[in-house]
Protein backbone atom coordinates (compact mmCIF):
# COMPACT_ATOMS: atom_id res chain seq x y z
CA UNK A 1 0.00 0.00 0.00
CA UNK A 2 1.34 3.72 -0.78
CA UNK A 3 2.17 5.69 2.03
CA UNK A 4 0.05 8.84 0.50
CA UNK A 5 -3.16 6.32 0.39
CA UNK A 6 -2.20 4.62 4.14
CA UNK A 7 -2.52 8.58 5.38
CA UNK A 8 -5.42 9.64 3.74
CA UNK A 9 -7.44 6.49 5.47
CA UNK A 10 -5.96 7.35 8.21
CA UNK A 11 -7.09 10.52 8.00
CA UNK A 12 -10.58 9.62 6.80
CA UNK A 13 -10.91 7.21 10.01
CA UNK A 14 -10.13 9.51 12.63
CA UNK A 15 -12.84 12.41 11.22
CA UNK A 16 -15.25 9.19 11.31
CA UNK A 17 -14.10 8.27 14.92
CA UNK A 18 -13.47 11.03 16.46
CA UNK A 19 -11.17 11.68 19.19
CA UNK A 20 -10.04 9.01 21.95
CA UNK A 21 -10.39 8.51 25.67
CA UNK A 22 -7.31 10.68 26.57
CA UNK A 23 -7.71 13.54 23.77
CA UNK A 24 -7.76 16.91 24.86
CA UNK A 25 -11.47 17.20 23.47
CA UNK A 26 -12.74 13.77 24.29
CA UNK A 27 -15.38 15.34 26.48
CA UNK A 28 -16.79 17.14 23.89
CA UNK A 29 -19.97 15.81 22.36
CA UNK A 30 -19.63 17.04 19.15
CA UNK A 31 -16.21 15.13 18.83
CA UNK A 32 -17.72 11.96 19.73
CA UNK A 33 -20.38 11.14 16.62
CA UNK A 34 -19.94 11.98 13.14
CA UNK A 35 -21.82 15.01 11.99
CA UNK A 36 -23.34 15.26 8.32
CA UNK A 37 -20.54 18.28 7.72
CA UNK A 38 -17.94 15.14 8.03
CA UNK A 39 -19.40 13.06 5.22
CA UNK A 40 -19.51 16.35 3.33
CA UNK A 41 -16.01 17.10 4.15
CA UNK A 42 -14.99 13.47 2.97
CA UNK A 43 -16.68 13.61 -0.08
CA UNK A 44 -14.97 17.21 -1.20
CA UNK A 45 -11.32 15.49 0.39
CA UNK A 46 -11.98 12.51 -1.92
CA UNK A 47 -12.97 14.88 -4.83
CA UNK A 48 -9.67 17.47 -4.09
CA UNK A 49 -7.45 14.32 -4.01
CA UNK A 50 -8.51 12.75 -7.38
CA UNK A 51 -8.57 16.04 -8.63
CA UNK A 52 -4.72 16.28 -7.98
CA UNK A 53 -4.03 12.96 -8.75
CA UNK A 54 -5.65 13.58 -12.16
CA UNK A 55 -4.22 17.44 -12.59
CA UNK A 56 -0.53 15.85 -11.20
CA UNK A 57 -0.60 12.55 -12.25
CA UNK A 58 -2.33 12.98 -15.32
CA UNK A 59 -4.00 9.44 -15.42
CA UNK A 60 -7.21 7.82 -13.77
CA UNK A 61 -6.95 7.26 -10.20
CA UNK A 62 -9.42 5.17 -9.83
């Protein structure tokens, strides 16, 4: 697995999860659940990352 794709699941997990027991905003409600801005927020990620991958790469990344 690419490094690149290993940090951007990574990255798309923890907005999903949210923070953990000993995080500085665990006690935070808001932290705890995903909120409909985070699927919107992954989609546009998703779309801004195949959109480089397509403007840098210049093939299909999918």
């Amino acid at each position: 697995m690419q490094f690149w794709a290993l940090l951007g699941l990574a990255g798309l997990v923890l907005t999903f999860t949210g923070p953990g027991r000993y995080a500085a905003d665990a006690s935070r409600g808001w932290a705890t659940r995903p909120l409909a801005s985070a699927w919107v927020f992954a989609v546009i990620g998703l779309a801004g990352a195949a959109g480089a991958w397509l403007a840098v790469g210049g093939g299909n990344p999918f």
